[in-house]
C-alpha atoms as a PDB file:
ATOM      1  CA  UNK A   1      12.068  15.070   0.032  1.00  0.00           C
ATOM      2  CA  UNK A   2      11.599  14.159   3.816  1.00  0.00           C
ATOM      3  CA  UNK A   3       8.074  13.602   4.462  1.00  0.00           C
ATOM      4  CA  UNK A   4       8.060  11.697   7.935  1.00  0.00           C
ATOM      5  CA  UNK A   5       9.836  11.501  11.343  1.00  0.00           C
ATOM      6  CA  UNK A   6       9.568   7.517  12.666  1.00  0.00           C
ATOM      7  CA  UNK A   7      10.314   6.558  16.292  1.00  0.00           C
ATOM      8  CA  UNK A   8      11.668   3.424  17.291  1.00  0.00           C
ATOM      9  CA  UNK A   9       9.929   2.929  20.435  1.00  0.00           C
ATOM     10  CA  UNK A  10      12.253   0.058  21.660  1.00  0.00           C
ATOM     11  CA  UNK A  11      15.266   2.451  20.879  1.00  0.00           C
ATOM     12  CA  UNK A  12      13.637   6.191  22.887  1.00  0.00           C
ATOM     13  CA  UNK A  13      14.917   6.532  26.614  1.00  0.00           C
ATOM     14  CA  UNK A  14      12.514   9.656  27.284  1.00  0.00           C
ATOM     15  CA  UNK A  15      14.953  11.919  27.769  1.00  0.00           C
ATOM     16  CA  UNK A  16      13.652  14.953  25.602  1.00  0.00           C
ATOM     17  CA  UNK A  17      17.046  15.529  23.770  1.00  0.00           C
ATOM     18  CA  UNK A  18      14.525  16.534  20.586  1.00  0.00           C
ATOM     19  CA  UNK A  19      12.233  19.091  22.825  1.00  0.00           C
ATOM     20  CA  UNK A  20      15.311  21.120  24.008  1.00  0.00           C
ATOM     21  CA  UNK A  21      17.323  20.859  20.529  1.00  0.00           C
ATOM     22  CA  UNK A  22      13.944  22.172  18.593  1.00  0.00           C
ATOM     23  CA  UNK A  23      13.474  24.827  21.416  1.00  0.00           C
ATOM     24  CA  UNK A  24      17.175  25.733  20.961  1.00  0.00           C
ATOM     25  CA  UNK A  25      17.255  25.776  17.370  1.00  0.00           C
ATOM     26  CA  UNK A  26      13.963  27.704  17.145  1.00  0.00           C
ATOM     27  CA  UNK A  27      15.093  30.255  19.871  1.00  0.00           C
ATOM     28  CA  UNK A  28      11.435  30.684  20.503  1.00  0.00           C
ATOM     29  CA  UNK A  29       9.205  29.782  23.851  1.00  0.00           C
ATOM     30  CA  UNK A  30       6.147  30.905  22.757  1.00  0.00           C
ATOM     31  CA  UNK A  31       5.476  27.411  21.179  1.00  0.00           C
ATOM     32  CA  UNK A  32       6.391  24.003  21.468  1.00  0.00           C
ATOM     33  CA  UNK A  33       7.175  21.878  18.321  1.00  0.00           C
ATOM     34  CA  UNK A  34       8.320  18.579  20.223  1.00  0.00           C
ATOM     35  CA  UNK A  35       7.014  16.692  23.496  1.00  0.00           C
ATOM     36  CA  UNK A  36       7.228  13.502  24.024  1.00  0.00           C
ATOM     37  CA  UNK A  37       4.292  11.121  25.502  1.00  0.00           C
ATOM     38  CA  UNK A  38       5.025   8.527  27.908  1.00  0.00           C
ATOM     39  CA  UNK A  39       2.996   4.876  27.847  1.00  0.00           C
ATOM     40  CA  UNK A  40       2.494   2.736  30.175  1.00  0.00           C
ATOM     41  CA  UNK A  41       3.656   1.626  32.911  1.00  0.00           C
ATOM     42  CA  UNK A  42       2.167  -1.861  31.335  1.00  0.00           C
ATOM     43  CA  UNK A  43       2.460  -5.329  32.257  1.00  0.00           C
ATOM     44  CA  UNK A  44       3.689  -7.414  29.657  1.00  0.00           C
ATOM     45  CA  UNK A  45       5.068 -11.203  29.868  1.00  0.00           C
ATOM     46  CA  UNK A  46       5.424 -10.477  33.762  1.00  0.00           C
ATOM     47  CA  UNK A  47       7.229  -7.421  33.197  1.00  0.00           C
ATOM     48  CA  UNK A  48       6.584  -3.718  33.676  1.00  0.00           C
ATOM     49  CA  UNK A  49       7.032  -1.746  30.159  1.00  0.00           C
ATOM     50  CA  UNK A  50       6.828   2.152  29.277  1.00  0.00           C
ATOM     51  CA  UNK A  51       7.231   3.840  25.862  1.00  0.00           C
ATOM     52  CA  UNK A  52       7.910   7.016  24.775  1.00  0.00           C
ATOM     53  CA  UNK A  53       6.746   8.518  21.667  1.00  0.00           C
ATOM     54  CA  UNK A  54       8.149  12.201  20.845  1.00  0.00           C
ATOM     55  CA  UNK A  55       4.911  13.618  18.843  1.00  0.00           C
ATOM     56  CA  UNK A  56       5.769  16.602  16.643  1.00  0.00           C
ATOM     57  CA  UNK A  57       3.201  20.045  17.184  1.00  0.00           C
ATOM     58  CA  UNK A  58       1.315  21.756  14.450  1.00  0.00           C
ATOM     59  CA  UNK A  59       4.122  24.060  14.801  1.00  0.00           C
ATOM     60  CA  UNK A  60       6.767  21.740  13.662  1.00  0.00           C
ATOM     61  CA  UNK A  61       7.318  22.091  10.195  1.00  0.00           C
ATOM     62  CA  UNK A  62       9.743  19.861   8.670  1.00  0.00           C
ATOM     63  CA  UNK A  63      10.198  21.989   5.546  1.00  0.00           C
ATOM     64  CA  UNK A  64      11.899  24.310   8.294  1.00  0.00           C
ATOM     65  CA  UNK A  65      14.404  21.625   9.329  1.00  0.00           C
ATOM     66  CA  UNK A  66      15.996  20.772   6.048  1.00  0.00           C
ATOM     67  CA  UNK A  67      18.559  18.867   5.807  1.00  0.00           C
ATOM     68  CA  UNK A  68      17.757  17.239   9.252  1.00  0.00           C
ATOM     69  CA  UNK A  69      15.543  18.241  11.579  1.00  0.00           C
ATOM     70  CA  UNK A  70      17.644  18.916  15.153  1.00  0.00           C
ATOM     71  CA  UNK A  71      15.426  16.606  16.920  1.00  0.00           C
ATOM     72  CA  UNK A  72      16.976  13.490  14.827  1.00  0.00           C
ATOM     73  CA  UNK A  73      20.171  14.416  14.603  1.00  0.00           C
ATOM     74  CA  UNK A  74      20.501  15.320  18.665  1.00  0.00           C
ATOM     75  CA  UNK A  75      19.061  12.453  19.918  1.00  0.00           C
ATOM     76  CA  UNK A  76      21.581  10.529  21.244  1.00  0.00           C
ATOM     77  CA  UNK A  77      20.137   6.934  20.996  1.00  0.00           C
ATOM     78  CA  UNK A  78      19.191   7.539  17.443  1.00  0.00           C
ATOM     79  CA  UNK A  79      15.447   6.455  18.054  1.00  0.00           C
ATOM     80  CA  UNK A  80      14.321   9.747  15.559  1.00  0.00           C
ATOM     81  CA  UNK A  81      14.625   8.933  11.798  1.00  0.00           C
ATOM     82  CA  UNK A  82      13.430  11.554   9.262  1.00  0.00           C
ATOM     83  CA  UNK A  83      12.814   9.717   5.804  1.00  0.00           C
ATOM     84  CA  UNK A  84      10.563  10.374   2.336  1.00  0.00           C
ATOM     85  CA  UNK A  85       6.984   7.949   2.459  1.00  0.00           C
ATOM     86  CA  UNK A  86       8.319   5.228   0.707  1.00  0.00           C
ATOM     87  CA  UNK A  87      11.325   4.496   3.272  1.00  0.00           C
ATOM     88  CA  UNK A  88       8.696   5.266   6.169  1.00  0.00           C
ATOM     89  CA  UNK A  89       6.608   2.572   4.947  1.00  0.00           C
ATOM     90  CA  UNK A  90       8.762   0.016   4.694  1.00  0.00           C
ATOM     91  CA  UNK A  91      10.225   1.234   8.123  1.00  0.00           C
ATOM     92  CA  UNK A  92       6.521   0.944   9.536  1.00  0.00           C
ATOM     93  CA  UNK A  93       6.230  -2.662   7.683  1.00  0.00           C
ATOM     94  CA  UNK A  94       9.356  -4.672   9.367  1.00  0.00           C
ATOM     95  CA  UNK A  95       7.931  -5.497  12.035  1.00  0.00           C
ATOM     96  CA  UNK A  96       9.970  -3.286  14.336  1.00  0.00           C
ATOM     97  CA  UNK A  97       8.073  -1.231  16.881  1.00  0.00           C
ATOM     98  CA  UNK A  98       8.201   2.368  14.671  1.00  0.00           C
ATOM     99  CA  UNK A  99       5.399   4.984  15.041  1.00  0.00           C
ATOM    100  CA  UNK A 100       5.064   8.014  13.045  1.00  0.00           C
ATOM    101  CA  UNK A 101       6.011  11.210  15.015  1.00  0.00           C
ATOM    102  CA  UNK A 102       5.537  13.651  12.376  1.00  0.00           C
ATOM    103  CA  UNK A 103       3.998  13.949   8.502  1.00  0.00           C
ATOM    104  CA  UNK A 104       4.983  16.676   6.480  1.00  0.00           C
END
């Protein structure tokens, strides 16, 4: 069972791939499921950084997306995983820059 969506914030471009292919999937505007937050600008090692972190709604519901929710499988720079707990806590472990985006 898929119980998380991870980010790879070194992988995400920002370029809301996931908000349009939930709103297209969903065919609904009255709410949103997906937006994505931007961080930063920050300096770091001389260098000007920004993130961005898609963050799932209360109205995303993963149970809705099975197999794979559209949001992974559209974005184009594969920075969306969708995974059970144990494979999101070993993801969240490595020492790569993963956040959680959604918890079912």
């Amino acid at each position: 069972m898929k119980a998380a969506i991870l980010v790879n914030l070194d992988m995400c471009i920002g370029c809301n791939a996931c908000v349009i292919g939930c709103h297209v999937w969903k065919q609904n505007t009255e709410h949103t499921r997906v937006t994505v937050v931007t961080i930063g600008p920050a300096q770091s090692n001389g260098r000007l950084k920004m993130d961005f972190l898609p963050r799932m709604t209360e109205y995303c519901t993963l149970a809705e997306c099975a197999p794979e929710p559209p949001c992974v499988s559209l974005c184009p720079v594969q920075a969306l995983v969708c995974c059970d707990e144990r494979a999101a806590l070993e993801m969240l472990s490595s020492g790569e820059r993963y956040q959680v985006s959604a918890v079912a």
